[in-house]
PDB file of N, CA and C in Angstrom:
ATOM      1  N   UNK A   1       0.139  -2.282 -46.332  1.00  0.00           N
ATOM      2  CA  UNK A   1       0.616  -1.261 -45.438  1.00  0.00           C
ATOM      3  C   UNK A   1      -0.426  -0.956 -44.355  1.00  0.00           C
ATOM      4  N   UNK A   2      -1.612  -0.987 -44.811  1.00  0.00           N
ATOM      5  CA  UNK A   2      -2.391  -0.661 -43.909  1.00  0.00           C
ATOM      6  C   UNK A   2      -2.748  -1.811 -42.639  1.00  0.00           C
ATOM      7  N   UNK A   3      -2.999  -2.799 -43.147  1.00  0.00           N
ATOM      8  CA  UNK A   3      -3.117  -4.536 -42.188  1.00  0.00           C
ATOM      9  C   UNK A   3      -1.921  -4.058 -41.025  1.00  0.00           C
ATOM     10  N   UNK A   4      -0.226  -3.592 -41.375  1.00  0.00           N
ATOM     11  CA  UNK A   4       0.390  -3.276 -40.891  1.00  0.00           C
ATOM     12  C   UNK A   4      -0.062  -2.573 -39.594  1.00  0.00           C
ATOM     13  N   UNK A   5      -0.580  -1.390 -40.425  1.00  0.00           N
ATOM     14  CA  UNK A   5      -0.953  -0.327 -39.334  1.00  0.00           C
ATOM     15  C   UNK A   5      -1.604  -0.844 -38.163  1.00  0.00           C
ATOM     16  N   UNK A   6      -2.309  -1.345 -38.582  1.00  0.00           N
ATOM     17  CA  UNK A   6      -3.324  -2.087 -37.418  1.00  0.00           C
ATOM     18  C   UNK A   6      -3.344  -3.127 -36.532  1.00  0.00           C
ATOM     19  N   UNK A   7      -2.071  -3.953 -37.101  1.00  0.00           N
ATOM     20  CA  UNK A   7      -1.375  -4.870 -36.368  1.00  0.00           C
ATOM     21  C   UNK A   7      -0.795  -4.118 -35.151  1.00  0.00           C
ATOM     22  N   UNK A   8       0.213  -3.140 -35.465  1.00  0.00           N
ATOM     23  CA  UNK A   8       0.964  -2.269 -34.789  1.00  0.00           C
ATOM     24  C   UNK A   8       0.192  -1.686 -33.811  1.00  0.00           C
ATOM     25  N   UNK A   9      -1.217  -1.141 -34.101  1.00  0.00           N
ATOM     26  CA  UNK A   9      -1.765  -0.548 -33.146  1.00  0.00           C
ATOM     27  C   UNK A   9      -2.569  -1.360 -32.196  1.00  0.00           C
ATOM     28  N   UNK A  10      -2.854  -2.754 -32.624  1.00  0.00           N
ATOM     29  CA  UNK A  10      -3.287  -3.446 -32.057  1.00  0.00           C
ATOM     30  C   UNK A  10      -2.625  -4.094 -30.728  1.00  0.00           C
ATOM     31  N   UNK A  11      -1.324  -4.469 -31.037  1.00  0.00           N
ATOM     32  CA  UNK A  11      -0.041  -4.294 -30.517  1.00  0.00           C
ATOM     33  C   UNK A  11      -0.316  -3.540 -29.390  1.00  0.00           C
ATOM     34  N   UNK A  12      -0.359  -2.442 -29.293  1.00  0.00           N
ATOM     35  CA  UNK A  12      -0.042  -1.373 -28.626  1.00  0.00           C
ATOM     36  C   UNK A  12      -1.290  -1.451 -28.112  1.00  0.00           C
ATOM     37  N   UNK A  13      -2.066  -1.165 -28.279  1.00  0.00           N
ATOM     38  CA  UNK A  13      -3.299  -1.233 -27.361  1.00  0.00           C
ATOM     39  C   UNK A  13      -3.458  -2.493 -26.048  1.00  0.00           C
ATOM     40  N   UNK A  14      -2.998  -3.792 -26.919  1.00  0.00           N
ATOM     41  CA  UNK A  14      -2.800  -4.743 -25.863  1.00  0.00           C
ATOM     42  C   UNK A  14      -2.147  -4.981 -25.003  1.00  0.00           C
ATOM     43  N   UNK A  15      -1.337  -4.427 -25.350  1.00  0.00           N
ATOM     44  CA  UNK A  15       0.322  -4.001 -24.266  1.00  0.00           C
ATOM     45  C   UNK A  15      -0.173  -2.813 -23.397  1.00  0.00           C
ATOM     46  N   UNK A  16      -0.318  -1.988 -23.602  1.00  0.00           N
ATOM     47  CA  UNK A  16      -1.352  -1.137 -22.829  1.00  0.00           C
ATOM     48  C   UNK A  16      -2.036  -1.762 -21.659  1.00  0.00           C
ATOM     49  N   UNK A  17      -3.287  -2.551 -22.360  1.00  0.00           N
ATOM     50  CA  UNK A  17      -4.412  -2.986 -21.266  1.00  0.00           C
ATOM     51  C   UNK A  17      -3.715  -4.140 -20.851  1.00  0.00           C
ATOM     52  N   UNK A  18      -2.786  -4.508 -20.689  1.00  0.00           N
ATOM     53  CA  UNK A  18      -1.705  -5.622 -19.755  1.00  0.00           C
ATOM     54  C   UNK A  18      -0.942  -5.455 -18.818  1.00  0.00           C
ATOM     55  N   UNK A  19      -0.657  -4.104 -19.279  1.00  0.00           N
ATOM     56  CA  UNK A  19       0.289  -2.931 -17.882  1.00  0.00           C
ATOM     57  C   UNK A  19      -0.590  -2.380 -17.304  1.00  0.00           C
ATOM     58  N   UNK A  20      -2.058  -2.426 -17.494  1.00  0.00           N
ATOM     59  CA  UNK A  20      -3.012  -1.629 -16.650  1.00  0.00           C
ATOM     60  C   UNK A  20      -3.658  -2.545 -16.129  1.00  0.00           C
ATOM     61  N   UNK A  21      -3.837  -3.933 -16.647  1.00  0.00           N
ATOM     62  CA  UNK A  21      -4.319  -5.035 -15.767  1.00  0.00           C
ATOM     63  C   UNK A  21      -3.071  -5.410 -14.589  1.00  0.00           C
ATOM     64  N   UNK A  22      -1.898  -5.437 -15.059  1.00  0.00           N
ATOM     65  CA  UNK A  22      -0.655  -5.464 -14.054  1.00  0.00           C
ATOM     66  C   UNK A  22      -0.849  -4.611 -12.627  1.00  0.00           C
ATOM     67  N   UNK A  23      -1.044  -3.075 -13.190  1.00  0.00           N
ATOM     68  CA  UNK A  23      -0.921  -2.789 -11.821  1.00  0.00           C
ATOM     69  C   UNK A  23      -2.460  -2.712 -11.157  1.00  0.00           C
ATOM     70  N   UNK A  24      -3.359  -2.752 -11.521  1.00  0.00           N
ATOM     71  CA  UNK A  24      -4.362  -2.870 -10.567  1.00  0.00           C
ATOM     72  C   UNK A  24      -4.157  -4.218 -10.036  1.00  0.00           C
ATOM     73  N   UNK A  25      -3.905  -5.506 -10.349  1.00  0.00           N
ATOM     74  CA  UNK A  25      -3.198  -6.497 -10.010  1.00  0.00           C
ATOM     75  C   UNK A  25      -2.638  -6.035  -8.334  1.00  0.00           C
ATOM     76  N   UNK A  26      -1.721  -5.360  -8.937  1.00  0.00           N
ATOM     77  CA  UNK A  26      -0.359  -4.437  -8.076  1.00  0.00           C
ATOM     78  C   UNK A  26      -1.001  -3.908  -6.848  1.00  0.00           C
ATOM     79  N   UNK A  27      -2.363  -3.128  -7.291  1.00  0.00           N
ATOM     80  CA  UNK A  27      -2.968  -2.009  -6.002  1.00  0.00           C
ATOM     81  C   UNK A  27      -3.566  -3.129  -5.467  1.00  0.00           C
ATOM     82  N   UNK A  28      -4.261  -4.264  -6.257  1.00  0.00           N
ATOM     83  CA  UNK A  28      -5.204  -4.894  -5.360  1.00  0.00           C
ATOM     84  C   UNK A  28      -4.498  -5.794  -4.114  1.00  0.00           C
ATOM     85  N   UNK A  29      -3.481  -6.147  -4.550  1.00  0.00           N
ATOM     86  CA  UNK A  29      -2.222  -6.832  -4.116  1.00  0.00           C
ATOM     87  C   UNK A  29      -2.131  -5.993  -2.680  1.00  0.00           C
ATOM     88  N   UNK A  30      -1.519  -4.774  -2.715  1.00  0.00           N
ATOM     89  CA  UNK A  30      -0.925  -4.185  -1.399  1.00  0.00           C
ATOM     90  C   UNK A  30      -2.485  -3.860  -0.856  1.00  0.00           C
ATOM     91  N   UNK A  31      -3.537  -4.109  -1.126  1.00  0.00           N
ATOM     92  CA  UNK A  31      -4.863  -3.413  -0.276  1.00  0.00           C
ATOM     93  C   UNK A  31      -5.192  -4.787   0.362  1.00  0.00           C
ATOM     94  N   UNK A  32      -4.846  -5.900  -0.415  1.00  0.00           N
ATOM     95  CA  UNK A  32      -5.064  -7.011   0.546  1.00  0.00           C
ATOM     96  C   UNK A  32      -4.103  -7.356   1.444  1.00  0.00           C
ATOM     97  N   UNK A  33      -2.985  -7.310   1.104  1.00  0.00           N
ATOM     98  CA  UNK A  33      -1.627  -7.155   2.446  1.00  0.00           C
ATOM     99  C   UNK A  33      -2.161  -5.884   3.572  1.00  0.00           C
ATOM    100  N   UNK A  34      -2.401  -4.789   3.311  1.00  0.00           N
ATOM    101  CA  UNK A  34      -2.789  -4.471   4.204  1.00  0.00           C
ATOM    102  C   UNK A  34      -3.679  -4.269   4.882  1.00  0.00           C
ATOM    103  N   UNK A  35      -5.049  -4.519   4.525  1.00  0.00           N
ATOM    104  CA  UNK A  35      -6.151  -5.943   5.176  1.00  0.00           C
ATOM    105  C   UNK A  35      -5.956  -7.144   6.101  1.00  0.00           C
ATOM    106  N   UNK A  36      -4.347  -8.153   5.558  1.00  0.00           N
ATOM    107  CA  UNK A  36      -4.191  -8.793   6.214  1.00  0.00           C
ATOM    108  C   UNK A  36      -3.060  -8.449   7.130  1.00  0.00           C
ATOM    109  N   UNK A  37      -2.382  -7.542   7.242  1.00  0.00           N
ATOM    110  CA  UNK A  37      -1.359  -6.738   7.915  1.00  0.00           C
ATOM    111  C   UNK A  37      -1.299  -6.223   9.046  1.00  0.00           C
ATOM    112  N   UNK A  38      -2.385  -5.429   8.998  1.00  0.00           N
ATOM    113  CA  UNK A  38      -2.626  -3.845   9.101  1.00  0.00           C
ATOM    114  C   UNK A  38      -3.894  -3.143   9.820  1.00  0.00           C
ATOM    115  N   UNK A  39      -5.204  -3.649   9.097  1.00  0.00           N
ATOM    116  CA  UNK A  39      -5.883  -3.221   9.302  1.00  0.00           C
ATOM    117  C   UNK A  39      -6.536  -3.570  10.546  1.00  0.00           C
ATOM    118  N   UNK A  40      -6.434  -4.822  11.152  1.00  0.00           N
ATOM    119  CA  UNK A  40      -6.698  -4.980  12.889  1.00  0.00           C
ATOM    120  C   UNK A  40      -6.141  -4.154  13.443  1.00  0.00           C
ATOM    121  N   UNK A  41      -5.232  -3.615  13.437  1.00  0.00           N
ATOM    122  CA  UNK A  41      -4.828  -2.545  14.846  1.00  0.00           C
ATOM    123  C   UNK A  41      -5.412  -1.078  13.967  1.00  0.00           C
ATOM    124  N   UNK A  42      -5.246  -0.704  12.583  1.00  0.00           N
ATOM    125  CA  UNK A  42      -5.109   0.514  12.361  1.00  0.00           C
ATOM    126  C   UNK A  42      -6.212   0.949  11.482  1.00  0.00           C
ATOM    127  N   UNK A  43      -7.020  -0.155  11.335  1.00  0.00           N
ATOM    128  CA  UNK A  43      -8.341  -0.163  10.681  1.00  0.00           C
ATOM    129  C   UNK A  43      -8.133   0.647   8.966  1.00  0.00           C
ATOM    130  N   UNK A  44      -9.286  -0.031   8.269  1.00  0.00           N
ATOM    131  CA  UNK A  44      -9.398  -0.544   6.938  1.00  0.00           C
ATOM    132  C   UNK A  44      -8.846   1.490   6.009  1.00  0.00           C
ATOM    133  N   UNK A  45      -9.541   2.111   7.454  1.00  0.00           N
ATOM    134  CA  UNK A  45      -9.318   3.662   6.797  1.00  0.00           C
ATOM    135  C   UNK A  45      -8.177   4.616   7.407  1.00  0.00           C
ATOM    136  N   UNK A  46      -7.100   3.464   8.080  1.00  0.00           N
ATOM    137  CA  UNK A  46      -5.892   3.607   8.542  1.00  0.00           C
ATOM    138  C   UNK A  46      -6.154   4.442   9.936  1.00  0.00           C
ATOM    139  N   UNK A  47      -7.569   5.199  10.526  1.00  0.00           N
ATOM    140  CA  UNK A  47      -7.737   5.838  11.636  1.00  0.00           C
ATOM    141  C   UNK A  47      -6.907   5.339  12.812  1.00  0.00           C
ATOM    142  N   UNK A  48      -6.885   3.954  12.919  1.00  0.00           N
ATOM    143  CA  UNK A  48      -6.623   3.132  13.959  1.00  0.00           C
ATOM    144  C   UNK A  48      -7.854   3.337  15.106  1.00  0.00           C
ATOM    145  N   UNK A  49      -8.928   3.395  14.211  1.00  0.00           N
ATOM    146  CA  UNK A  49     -10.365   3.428  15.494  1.00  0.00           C
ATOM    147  C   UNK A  49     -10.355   1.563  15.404  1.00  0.00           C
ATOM    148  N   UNK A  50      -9.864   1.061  15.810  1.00  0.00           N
ATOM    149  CA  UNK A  50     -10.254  -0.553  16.406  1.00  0.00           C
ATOM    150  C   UNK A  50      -9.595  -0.533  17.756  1.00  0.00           C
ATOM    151  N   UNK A  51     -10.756  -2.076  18.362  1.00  0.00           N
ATOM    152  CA  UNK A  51     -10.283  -2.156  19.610  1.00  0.00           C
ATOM    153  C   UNK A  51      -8.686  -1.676  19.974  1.00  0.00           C
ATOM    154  N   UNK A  52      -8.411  -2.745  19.130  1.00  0.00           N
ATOM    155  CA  UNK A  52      -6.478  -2.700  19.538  1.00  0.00           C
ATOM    156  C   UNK A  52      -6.067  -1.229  19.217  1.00  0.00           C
ATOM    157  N   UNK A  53      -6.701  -0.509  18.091  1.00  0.00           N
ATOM    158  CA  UNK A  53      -5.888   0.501  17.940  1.00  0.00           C
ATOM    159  C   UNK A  53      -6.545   1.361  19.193  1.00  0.00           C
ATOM    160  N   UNK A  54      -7.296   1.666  19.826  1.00  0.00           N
ATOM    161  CA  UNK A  54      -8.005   2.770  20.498  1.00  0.00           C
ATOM    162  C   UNK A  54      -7.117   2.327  22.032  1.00  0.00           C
ATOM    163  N   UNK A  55      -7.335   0.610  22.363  1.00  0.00           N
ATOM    164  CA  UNK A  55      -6.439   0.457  23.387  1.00  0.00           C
ATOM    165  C   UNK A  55      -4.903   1.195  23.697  1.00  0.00           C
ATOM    166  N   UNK A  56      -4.497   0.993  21.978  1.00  0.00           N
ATOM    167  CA  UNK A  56      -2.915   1.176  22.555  1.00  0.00           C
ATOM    168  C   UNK A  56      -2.550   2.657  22.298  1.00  0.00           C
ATOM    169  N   UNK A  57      -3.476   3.017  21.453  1.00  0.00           N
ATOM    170  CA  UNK A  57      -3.568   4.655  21.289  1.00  0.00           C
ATOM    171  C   UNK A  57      -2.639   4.600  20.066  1.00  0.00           C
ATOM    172  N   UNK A  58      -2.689   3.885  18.970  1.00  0.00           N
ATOM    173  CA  UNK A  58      -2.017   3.943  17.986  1.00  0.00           C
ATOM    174  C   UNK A  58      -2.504   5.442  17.315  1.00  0.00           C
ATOM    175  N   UNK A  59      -1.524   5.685  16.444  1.00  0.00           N
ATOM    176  CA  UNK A  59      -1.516   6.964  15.462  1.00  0.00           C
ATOM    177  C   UNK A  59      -2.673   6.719  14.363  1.00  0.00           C
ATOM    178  N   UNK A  60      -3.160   7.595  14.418  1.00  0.00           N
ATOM    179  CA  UNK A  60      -3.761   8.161  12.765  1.00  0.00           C
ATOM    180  C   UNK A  60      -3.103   7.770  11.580  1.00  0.00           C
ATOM    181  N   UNK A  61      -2.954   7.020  10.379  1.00  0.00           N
ATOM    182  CA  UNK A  61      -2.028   6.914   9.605  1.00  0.00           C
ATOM    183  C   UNK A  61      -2.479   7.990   8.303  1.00  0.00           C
ATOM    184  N   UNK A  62      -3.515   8.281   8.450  1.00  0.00           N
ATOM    185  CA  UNK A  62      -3.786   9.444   7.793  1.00  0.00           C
ATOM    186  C   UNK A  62      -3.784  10.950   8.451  1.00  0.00           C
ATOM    187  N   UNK A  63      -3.215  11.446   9.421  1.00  0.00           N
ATOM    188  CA  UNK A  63      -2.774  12.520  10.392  1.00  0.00           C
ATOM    189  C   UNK A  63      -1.653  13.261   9.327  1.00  0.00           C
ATOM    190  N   UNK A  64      -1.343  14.595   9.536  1.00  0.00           N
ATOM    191  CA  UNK A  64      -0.372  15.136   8.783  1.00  0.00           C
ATOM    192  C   UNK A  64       1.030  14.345  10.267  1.00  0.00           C
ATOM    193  N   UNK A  65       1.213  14.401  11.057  1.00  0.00           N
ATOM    194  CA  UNK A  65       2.211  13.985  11.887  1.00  0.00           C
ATOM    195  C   UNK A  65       2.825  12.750  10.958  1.00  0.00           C
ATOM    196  N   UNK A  66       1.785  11.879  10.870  1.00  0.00           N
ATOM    197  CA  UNK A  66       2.410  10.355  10.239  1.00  0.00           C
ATOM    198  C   UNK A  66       2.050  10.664   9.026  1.00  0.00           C
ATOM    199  N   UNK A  67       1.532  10.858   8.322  1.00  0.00           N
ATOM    200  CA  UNK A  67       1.940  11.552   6.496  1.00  0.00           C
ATOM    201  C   UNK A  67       3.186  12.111   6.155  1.00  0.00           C
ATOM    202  N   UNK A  68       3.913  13.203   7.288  1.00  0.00           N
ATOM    203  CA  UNK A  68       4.591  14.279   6.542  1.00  0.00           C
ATOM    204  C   UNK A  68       6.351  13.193   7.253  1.00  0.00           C
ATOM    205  N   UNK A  69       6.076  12.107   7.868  1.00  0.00           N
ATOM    206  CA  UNK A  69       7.281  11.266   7.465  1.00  0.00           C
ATOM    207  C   UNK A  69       7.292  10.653   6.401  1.00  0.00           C
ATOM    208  N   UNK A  70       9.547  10.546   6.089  1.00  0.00           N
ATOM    209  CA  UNK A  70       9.414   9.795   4.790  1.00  0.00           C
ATOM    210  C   UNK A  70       9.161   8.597   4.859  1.00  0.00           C
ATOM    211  N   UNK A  71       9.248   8.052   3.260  1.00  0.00           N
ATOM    212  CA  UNK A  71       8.489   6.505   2.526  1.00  0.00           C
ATOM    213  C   UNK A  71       9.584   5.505   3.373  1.00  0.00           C
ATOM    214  N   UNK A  72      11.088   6.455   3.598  1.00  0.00           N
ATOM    215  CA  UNK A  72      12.203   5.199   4.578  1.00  0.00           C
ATOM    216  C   UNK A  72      11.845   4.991   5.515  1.00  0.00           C
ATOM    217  N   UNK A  73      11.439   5.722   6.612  1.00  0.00           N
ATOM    218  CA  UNK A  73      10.977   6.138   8.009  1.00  0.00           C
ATOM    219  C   UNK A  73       9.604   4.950   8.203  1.00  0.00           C
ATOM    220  N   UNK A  74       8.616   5.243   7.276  1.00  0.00           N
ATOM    221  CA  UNK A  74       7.986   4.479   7.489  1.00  0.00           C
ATOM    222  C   UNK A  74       7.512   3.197   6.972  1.00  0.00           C
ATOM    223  N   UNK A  75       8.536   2.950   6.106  1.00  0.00           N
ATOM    224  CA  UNK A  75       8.633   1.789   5.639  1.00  0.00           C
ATOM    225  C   UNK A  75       9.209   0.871   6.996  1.00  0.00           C
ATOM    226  N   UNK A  76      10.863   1.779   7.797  1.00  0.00           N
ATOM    227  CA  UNK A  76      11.372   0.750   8.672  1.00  0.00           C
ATOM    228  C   UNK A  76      10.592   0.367   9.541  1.00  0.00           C
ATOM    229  N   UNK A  77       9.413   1.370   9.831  1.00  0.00           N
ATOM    230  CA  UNK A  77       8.658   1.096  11.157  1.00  0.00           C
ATOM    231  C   UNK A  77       7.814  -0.356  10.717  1.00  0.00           C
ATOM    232  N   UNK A  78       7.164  -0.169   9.409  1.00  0.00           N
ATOM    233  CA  UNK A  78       6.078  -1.070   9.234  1.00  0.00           C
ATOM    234  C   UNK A  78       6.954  -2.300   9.154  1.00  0.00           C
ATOM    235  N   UNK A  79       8.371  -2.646   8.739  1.00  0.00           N
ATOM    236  CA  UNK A  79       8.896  -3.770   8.333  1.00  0.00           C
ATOM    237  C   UNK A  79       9.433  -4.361   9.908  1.00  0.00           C
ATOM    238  N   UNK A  80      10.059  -3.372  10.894  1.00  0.00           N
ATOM    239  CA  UNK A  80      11.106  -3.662  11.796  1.00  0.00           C
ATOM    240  C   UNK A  80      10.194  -2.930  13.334  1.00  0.00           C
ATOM    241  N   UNK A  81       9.368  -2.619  12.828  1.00  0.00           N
ATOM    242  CA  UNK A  81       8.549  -2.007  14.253  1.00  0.00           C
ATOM    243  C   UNK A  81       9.068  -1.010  14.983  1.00  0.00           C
ATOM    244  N   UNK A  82       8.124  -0.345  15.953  1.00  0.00           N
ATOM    245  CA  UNK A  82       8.799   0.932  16.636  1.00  0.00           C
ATOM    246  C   UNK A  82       7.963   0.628  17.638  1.00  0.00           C
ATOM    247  N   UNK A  83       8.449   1.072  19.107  1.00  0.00           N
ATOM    248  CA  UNK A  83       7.574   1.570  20.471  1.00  0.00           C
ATOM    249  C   UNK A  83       6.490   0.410  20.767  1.00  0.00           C
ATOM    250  N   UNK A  84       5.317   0.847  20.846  1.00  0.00           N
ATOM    251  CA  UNK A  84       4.354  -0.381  20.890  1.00  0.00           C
ATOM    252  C   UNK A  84       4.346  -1.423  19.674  1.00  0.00           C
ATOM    253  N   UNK A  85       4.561  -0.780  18.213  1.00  0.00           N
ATOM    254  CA  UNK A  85       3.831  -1.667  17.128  1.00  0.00           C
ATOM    255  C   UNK A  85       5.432  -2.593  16.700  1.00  0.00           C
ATOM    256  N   UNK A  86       4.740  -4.128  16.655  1.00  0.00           N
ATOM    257  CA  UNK A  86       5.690  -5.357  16.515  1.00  0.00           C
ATOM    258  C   UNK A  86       6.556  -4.733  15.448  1.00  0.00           C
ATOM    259  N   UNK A  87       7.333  -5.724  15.173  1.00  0.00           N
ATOM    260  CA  UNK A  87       7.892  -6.016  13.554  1.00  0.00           C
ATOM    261  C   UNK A  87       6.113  -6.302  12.772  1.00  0.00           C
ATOM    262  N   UNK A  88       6.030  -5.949  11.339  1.00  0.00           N
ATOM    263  CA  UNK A  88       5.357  -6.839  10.969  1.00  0.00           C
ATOM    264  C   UNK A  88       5.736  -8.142   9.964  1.00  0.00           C
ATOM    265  N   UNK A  89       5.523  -9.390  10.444  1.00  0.00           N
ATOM    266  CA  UNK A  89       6.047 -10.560  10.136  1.00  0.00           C
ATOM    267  C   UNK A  89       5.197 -11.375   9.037  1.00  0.00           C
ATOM    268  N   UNK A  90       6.288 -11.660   8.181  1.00  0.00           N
ATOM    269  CA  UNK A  90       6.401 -12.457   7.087  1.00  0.00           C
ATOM    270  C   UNK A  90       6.333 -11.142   5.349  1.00  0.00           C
ATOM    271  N   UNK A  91       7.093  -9.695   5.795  1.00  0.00           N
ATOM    272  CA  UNK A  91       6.802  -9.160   4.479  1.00  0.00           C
ATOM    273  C   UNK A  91       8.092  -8.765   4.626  1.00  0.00           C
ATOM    274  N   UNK A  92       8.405  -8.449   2.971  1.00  0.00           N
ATOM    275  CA  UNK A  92       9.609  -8.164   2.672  1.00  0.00           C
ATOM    276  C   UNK A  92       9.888  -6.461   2.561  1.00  0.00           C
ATOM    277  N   UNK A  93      10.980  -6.244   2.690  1.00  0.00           N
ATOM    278  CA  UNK A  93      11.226  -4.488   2.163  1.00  0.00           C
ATOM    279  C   UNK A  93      10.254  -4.299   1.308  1.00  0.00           C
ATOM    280  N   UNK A  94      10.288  -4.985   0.233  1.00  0.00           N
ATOM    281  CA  UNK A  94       9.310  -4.170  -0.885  1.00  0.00           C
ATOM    282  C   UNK A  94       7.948  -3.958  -0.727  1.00  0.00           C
ATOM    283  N   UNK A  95       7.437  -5.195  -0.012  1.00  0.00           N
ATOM    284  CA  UNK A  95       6.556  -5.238   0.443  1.00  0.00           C
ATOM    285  C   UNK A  95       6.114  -3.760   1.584  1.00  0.00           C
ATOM    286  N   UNK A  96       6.850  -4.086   2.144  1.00  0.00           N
ATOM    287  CA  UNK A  96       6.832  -2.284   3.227  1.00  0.00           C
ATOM    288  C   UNK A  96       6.833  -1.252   2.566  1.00  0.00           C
ATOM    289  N   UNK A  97       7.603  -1.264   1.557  1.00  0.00           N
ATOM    290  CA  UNK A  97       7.279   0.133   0.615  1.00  0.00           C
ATOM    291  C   UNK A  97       5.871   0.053   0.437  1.00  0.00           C
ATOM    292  N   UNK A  98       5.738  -1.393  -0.526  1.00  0.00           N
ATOM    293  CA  UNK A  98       4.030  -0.750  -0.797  1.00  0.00           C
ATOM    294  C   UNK A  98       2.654  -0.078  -0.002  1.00  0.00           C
ATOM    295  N   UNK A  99       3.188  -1.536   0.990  1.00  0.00           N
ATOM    296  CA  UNK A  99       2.157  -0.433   2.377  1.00  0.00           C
ATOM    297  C   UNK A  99       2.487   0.711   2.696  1.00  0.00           C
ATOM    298  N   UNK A 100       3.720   1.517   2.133  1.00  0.00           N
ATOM    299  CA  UNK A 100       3.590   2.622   2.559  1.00  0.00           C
ATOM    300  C   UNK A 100       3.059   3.649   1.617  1.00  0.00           C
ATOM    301  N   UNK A 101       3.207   3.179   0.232  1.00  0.00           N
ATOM    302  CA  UNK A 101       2.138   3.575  -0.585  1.00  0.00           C
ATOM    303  C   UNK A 101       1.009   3.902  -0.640  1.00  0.00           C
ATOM    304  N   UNK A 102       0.523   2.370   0.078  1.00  0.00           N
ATOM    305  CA  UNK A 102      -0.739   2.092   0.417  1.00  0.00           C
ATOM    306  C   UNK A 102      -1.472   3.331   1.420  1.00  0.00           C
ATOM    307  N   UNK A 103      -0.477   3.513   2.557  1.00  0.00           N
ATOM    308  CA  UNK A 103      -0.709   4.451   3.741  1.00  0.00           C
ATOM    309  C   UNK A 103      -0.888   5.652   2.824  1.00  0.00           C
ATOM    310  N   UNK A 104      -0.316   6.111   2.009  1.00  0.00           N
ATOM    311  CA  UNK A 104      -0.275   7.274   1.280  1.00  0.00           C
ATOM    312  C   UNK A 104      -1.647   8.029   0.436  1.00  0.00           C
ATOM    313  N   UNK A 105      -2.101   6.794   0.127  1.00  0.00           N
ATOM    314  CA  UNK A 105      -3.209   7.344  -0.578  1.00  0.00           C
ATOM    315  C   UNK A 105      -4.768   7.096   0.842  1.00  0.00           C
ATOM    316  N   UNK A 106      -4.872   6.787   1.967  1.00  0.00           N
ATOM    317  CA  UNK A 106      -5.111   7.330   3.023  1.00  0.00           C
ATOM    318  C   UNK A 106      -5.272   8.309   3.907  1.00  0.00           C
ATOM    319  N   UNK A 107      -4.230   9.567   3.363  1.00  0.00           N
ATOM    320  CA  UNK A 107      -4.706  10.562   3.815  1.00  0.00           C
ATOM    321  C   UNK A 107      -5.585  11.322   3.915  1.00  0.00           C
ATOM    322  N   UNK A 108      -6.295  11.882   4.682  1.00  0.00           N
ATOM    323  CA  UNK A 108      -7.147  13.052   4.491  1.00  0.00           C
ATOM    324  C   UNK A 108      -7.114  14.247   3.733  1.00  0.00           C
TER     325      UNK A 108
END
């Protein structure tokens, strides 16, 4: 009964540290998409202090203005583009969610 026990918890512990290796997986995943995305125009701390961003006068992505839109809003922008900023090309919806995730934990 007891071997049991410990199987079971062993179990569980490993399943555990597999869903927690998963999603850091997951975060590291959308921090490098938006590295390779993103961060030329809107820089690594979303300010948009880079050349391109200061040229075109891109937004703050950590600003309450662009924070306090929703995860749809700015998902369509990042997937389908708005005003100055392109489509961005070769990511999927889900993918846009995450960067907008990503944008999320960016704020100030």
């Amino acid at each position: 009964m007891k071997i049991n026990r410990t199987v079971s918890i062993s179990f569980v512990v490993l399943a555990i540290l597999s869903i927690s290796a998963h999603l850091v997986r997951a975060a590291d995943d959308t921090a490098a998409l938006y590295k390779t995305k993103c961060a030329s125009c809107h820089a690594a701390d979303g300010s948009g202090n880079t050349p391109v961003g200061k040229n075109l006068k891109i937004p703050d992505l950590t600003s309450a203005d662009v924070q306090k839109k929703s995860d749809q809003v700015l998902a369509d922008i990042t997937e389908k583009g708005k005003g100055k900023m392109p489509p961005t090309k070769g990511i999927t919806s889900e993918q846009a969610k995450q960067l907008v995730a990503h944008i999320r934990t960016l704020k100030k």
